[in-house]
Protein backbone atom coordinates (compact mmCIF):
# COMPACT_ATOMS: atom_id res chain seq x y z
CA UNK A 1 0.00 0.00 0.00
CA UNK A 2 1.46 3.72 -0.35
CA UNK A 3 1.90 5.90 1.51
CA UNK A 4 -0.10 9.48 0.36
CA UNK A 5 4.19 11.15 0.17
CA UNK A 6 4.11 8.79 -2.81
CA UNK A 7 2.36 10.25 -5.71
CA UNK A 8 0.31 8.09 -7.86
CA UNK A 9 -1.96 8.59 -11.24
CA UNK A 10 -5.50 7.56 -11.22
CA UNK A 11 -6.97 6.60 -14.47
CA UNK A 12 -10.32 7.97 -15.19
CA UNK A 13 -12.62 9.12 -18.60
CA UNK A 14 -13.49 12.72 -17.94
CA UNK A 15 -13.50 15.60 -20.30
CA UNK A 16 -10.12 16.94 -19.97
CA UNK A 17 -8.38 13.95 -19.83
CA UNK A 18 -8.75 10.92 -21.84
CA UNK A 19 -6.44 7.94 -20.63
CA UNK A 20 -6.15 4.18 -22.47
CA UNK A 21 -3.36 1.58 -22.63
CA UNK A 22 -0.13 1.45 -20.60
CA UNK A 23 0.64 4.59 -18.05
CA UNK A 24 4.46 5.52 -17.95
CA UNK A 25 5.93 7.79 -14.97
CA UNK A 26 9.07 9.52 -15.45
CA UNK A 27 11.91 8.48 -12.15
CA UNK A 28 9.24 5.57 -10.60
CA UNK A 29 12.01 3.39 -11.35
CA UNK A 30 15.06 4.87 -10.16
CA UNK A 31 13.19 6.33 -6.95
CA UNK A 32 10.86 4.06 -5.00
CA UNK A 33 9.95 7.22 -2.96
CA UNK A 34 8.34 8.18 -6.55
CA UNK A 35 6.73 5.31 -7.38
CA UNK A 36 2.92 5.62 -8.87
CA UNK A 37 0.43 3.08 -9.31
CA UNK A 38 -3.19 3.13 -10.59
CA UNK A 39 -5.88 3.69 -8.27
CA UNK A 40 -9.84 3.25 -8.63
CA UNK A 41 -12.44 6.34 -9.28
CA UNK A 42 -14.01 7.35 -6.65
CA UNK A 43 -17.08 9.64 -6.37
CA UNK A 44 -17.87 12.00 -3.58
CA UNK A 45 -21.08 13.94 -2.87
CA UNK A 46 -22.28 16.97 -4.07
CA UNK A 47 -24.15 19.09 -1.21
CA UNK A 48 -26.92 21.09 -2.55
CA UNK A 49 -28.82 24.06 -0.94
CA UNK A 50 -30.34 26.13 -3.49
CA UNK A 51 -31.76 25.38 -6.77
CA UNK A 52 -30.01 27.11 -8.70
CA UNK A 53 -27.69 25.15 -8.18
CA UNK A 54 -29.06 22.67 -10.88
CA UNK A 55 -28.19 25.38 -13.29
CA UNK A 56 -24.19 25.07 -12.15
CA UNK A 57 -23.80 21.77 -11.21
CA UNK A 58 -25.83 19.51 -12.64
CA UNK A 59 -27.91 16.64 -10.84
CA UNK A 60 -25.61 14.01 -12.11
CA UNK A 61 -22.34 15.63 -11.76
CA UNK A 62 -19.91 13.66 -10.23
CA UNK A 63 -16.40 14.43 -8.36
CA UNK A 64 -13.34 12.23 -9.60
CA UNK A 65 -9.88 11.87 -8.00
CA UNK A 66 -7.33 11.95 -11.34
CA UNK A 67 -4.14 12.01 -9.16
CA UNK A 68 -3.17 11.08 -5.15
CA UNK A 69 0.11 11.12 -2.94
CA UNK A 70 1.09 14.68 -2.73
CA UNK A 71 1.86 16.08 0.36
CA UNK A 72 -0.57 19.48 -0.34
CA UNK A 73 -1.29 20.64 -3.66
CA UNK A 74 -1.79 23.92 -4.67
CA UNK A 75 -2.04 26.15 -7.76
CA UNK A 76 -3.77 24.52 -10.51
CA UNK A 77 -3.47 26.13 -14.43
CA UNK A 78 -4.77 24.74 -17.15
CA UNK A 79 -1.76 25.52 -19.92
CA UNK A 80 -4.02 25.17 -23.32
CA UNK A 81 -0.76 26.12 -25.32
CA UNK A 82 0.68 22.53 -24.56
CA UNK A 83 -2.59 20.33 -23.46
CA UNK A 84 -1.54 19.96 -20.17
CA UNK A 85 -2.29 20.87 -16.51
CA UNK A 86 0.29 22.26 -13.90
CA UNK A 87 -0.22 22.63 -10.28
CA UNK A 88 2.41 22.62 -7.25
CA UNK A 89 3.00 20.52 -4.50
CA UNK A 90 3.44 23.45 -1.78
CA UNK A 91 5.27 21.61 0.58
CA UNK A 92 7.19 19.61 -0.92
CA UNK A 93 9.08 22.19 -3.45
CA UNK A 94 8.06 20.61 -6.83
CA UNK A 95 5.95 21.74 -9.78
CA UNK A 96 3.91 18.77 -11.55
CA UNK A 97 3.02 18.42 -15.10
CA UNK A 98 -0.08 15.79 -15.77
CA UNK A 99 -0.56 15.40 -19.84
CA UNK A 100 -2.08 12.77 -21.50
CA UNK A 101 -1.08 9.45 -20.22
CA UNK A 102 1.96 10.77 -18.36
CA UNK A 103 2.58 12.53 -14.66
CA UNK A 104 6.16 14.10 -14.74
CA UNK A 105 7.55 17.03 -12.67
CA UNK A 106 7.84 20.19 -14.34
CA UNK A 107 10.05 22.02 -12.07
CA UNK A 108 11.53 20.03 -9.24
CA UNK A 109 12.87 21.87 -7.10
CA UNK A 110 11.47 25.25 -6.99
CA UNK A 111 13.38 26.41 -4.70
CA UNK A 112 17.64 25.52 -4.97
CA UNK A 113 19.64 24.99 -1.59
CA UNK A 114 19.05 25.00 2.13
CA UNK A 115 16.05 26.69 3.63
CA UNK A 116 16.94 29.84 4.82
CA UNK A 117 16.80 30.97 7.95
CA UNK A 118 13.48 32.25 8.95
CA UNK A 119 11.77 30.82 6.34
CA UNK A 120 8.80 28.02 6.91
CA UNK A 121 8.45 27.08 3.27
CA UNK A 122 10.32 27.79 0.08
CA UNK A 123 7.83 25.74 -2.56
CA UNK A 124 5.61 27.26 -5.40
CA UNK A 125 2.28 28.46 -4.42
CA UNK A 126 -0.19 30.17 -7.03
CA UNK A 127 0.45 29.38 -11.08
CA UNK A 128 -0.98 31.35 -14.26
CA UNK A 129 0.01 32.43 -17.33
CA UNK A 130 0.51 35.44 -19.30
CA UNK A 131 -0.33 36.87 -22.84
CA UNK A 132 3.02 35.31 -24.40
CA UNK A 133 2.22 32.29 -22.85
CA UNK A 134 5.19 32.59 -20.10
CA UNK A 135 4.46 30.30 -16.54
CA UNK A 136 4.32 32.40 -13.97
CA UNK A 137 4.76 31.40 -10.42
CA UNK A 138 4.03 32.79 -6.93
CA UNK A 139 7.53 31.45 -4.59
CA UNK A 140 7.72 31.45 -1.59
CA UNK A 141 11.29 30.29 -0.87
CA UNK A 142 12.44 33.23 -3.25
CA UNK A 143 9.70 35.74 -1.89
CA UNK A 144 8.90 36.97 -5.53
CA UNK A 145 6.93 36.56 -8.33
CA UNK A 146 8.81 35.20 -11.70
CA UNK A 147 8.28 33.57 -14.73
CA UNK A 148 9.32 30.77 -17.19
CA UNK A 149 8.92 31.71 -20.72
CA UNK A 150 8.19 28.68 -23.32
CA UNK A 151 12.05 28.27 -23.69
CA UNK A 152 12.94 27.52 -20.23
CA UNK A 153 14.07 31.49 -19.40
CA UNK A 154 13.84 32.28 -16.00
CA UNK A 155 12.66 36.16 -15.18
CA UNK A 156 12.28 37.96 -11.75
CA UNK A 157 8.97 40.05 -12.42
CA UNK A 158 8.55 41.67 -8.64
CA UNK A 159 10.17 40.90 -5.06
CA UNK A 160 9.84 44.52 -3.59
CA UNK A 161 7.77 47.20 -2.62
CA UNK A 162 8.99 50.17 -1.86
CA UNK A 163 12.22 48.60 -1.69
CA UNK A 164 11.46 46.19 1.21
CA UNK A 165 11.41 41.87 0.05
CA UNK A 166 7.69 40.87 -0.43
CA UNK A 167 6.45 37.41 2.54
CA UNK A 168 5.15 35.05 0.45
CA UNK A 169 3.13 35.61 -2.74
CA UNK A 170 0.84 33.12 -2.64
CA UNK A 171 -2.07 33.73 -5.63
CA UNK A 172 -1.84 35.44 -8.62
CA UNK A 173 -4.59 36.56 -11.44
CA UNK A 174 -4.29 38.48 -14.60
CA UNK A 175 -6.63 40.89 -16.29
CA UNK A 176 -7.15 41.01 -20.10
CA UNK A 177 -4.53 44.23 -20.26
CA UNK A 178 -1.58 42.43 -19.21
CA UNK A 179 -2.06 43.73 -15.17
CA UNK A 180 -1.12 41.41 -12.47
CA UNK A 181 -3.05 41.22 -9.26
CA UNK A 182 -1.57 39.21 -6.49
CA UNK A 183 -1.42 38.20 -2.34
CA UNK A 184 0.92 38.40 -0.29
CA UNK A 185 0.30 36.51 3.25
CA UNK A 186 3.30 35.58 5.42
CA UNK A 187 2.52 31.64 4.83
CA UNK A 188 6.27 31.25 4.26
CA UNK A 189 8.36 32.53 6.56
CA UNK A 190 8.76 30.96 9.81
CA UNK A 191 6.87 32.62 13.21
CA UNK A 192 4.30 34.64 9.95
CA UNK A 193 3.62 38.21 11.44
CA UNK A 194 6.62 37.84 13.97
CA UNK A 195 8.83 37.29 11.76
CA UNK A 196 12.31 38.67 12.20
CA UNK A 197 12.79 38.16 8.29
CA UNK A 198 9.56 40.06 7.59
CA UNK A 199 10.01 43.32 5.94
CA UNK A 200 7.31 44.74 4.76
CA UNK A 201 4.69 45.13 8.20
CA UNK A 202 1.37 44.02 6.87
CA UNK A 203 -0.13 41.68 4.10
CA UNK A 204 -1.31 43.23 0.69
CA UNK A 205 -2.88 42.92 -2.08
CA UNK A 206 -1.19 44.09 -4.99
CA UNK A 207 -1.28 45.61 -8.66
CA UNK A 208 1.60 44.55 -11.01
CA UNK A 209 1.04 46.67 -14.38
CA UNK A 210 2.49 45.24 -17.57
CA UNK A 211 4.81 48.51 -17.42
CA UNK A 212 6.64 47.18 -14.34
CA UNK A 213 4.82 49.13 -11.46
CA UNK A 214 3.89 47.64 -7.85
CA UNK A 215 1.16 49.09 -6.67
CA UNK A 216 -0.50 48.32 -3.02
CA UNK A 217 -4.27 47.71 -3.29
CA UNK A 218 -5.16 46.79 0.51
CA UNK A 219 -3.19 46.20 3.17
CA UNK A 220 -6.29 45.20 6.09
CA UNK A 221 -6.66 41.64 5.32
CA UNK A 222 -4.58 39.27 8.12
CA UNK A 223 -4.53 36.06 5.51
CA UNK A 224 -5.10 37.20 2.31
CA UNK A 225 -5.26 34.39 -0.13
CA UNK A 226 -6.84 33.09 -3.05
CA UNK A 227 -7.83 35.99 -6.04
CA UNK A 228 -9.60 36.20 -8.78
CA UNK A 229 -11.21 38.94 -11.01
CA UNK A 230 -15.04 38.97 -12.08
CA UNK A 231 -15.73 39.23 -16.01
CA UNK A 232 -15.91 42.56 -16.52
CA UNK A 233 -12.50 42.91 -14.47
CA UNK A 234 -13.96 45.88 -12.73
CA UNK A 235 -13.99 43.47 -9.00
CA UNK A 236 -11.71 41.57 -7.25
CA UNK A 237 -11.94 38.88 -5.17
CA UNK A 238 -10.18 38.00 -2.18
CA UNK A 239 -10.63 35.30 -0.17
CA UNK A 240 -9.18 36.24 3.90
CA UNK A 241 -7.73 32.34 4.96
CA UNK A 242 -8.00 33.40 8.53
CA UNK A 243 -9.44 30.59 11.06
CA UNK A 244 -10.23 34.03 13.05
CA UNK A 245 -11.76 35.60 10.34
CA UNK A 246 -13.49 33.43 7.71
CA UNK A 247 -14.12 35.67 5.11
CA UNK A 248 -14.12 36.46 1.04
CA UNK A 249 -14.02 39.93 0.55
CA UNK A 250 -15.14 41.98 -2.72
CA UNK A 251 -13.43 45.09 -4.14
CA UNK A 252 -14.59 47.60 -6.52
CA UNK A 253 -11.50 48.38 -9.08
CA UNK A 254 -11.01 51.53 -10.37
CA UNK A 255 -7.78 52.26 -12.23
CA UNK A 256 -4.81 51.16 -9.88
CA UNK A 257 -7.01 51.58 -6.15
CA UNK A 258 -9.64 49.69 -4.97
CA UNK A 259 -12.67 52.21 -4.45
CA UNK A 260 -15.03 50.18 -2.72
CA UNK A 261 -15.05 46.72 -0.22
CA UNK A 262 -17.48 44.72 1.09
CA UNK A 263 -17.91 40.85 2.62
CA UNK A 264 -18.73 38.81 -0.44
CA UNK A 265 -19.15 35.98 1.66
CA UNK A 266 -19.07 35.14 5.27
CA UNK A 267 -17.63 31.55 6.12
CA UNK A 268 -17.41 31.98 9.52
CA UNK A 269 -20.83 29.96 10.03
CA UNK A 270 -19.32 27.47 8.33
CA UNK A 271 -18.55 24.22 10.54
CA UNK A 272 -16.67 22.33 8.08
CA UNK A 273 -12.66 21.81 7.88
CA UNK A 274 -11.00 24.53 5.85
CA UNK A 275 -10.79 28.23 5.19
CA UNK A 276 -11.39 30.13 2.54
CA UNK A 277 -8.35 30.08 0.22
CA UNK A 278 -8.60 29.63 -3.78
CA UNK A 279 -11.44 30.56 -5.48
CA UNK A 280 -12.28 31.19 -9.40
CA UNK A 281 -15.22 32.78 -11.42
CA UNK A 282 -17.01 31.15 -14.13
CA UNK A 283 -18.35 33.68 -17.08
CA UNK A 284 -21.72 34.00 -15.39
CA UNK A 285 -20.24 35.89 -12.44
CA UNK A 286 -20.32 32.80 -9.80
CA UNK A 287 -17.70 32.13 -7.56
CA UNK A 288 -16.03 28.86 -7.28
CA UNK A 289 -14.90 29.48 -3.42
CA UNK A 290 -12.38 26.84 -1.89
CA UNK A 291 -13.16 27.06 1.75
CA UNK A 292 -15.39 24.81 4.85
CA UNK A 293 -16.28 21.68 3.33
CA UNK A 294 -14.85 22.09 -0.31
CA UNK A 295 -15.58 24.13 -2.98
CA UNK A 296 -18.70 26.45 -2.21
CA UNK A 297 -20.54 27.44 -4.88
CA UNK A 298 -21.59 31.13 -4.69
CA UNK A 299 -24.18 33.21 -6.66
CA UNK A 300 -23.11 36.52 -7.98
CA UNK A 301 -24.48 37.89 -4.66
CA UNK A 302 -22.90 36.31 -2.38
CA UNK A 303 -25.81 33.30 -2.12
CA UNK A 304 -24.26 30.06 -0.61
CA UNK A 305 -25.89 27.42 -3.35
CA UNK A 306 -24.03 24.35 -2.90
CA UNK A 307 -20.76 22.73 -2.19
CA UNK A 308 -18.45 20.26 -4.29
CA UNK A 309 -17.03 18.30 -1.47
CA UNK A 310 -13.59 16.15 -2.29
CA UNK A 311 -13.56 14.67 1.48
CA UNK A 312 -9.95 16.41 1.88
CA UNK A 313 -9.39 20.26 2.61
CA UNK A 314 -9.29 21.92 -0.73
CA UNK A 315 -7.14 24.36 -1.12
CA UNK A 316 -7.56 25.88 -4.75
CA UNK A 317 -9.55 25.33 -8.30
CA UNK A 318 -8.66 25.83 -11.92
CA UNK A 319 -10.44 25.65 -15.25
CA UNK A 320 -9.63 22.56 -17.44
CA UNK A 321 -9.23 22.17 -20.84
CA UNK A 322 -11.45 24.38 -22.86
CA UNK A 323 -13.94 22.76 -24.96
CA UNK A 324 -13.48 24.64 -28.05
CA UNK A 325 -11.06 27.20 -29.49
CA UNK A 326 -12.30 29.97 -27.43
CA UNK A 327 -10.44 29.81 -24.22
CA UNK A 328 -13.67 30.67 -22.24
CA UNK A 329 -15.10 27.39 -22.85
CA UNK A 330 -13.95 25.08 -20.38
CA UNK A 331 -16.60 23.30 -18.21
CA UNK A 332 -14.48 21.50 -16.57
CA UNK A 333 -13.53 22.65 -12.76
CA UNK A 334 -10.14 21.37 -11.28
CA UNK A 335 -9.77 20.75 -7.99
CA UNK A 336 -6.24 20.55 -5.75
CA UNK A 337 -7.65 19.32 -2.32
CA UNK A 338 -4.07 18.10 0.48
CA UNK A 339 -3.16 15.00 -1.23
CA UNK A 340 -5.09 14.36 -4.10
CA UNK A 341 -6.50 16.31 -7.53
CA UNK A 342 -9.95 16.34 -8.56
CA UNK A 343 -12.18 17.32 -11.58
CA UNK A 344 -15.99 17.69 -11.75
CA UNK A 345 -17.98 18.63 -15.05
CA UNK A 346 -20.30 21.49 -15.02
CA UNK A 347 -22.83 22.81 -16.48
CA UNK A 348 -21.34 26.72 -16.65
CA UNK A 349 -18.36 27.78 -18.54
CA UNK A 350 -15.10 29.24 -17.45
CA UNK A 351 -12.22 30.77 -19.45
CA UNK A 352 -8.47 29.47 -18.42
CA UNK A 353 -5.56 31.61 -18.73
């Protein structure tokens, strides 16, 4: 039996992934530590508390493990350049590739050399990608946001503000202008707010513009987290992973300042393991909220209609592979919940990177 450390592929026919034949694993045979085996589907329930749900999730939608053994994954993207997904394993400093028939790691390690001191975790956290198709990665161990480009270059895209080292970005969204929004809890460095490595005295949001300015957005939030922008791009979403303070919070954009907040939605009702940490929004306006329970399904007000429960703590969501040419036409929802990946087929659409 393995152990969950061990990653292993699970077979399944869903929509983004079609598997048949023979599965091959890169290093399962030179490290036993690495080994992967094939595992059974397995189908997990679906809690619904509003019709309109039906309209989102359908009645027959199922939840399917596609991958187990990590020790937390994070970070999901959906690269529809090369027909793959990426997503990180958060503490265990590795990027992992899953196309086709084939689990391989993409970028292992993240981080190069010791830990340094003060720091609690130097892995990958939040993945997307930009116009030109370039990975780019929220580190932790590196305290930065960079990039990969298709050809393997490396780029430092921001580490400062105000000339003082960023915690720990953690999540990362682009608009359709080339801006990059991003959080910046103290998740990785050792003691968080008491750090003695910690520079910068709170944890922001941010604005980087595609002309190579950091702007601060907010700076109130104790845990901010998972982020993602609403279709128009004129809000923001934030979810606060706080045990304290259980929230996702909504901004109102305007230029490079946020305008106008509010509570989006309050999980602190919410009995369920978890906080509120990824999240995603389909092209309908709903948000796909990782928090108590799994992956709540919220209305475009706020309205708690259902949740897509994995039966692990799920800690972020990505859109699969699209269906057609547009990239707004995946309806497929990713899952990375501790251990394992998920996917669940939906009835809405949402547009990857």
């Amino acid at each position: 039996m393995l152990t969950r450390r061990e990653p292993k592929l699970v077979v399944l026919f869903f929509s983004i992934l079609i598997f048949s034949g023979s599965v091959s694993f890169t290093d399962a045979e030179t490290n036993p530590k690495e080994h992967r085996s094939l595992v059974e589907n397995t189908n997990f329930h679906i809690l619904r508390l509003d019709d309109r749900l039906d309209t989102i999730v359908g009645e027959k939608a199922v939840v399917s493990k596609i991958a187990e053994g990590f020790v937390f994954a994070e970070g999901p993207v959906w690269d529809r350049r090369s027909q793959r997904l990426l997503f990180s394993d958060v503490r265990d400093n590795k990027i992992y590739e899953l196309k086709d028939n084939v689990l391989n790691k993409f970028l292992d390690p993240v981080f190069e050399g010791e830990m340094p001191n003060g720091m609690r975790n130097v892995s990958a956290n939040g993945l997307t990608f930009n116009a030109n198709g370039d990975l780019v990665i929220a580190e932790h161990g590196n305290r930065r946001v960079s990039s990969i480009s298709i050809n393997g270059k490396k780029s430092v895209l921001a580490s400062k503000k105000d000339g003082r080292r960023f915690n720990s970005p953690n999540d990362l969204v682009y608009d359709s202008r080339g801006n990059l929004y991003f959080t910046d809890p103290p998740y990785g460095l050792e003691g968080y707010d008491t750090s003695k490595i910690k520079e910068i005295p709170y944890n922001g949001i941010y604005k980087f513009t595609n002309e190579g300015n950091v702007f601060l957005l907010n700076s109130e939030l104790t845990r901010p987290n998972g982020i993602a922008l609403s279709p128009d791009e004129n809000t923001i979403y934030v979810a606060n992973s706080d045990k304290e303070n259980k929230v996702i919070m909504r901004y109102t954009l305007t230029d490079n300042y946020i305008t106008d907040s509010e509570i989006f939605f309050d999980a602190n009702h919410l009995e369920s393991p978890g906080v509120p940490d990824g999240l995603k929004v389909d092209y309908f306006g709903n948000v796909f909220a990782t928090g108590p329970g799994g992956v709540l399904v919220l209305s475009p007000e706020g309205d708690h209609l259902g949740t897509i429960r994995t039966g692990e703590i799920t800690a972020n969501v990505a859109w699969g592979q699209p269906q057609g040419d547009h990239r707004c036409s995946s309806n497929t929802l990713i899952m990375t919940a501790s251990t394992s990946i998920y996917s669940c087929e939906l009835r809405t659409k949402g547009c990857v990177p």
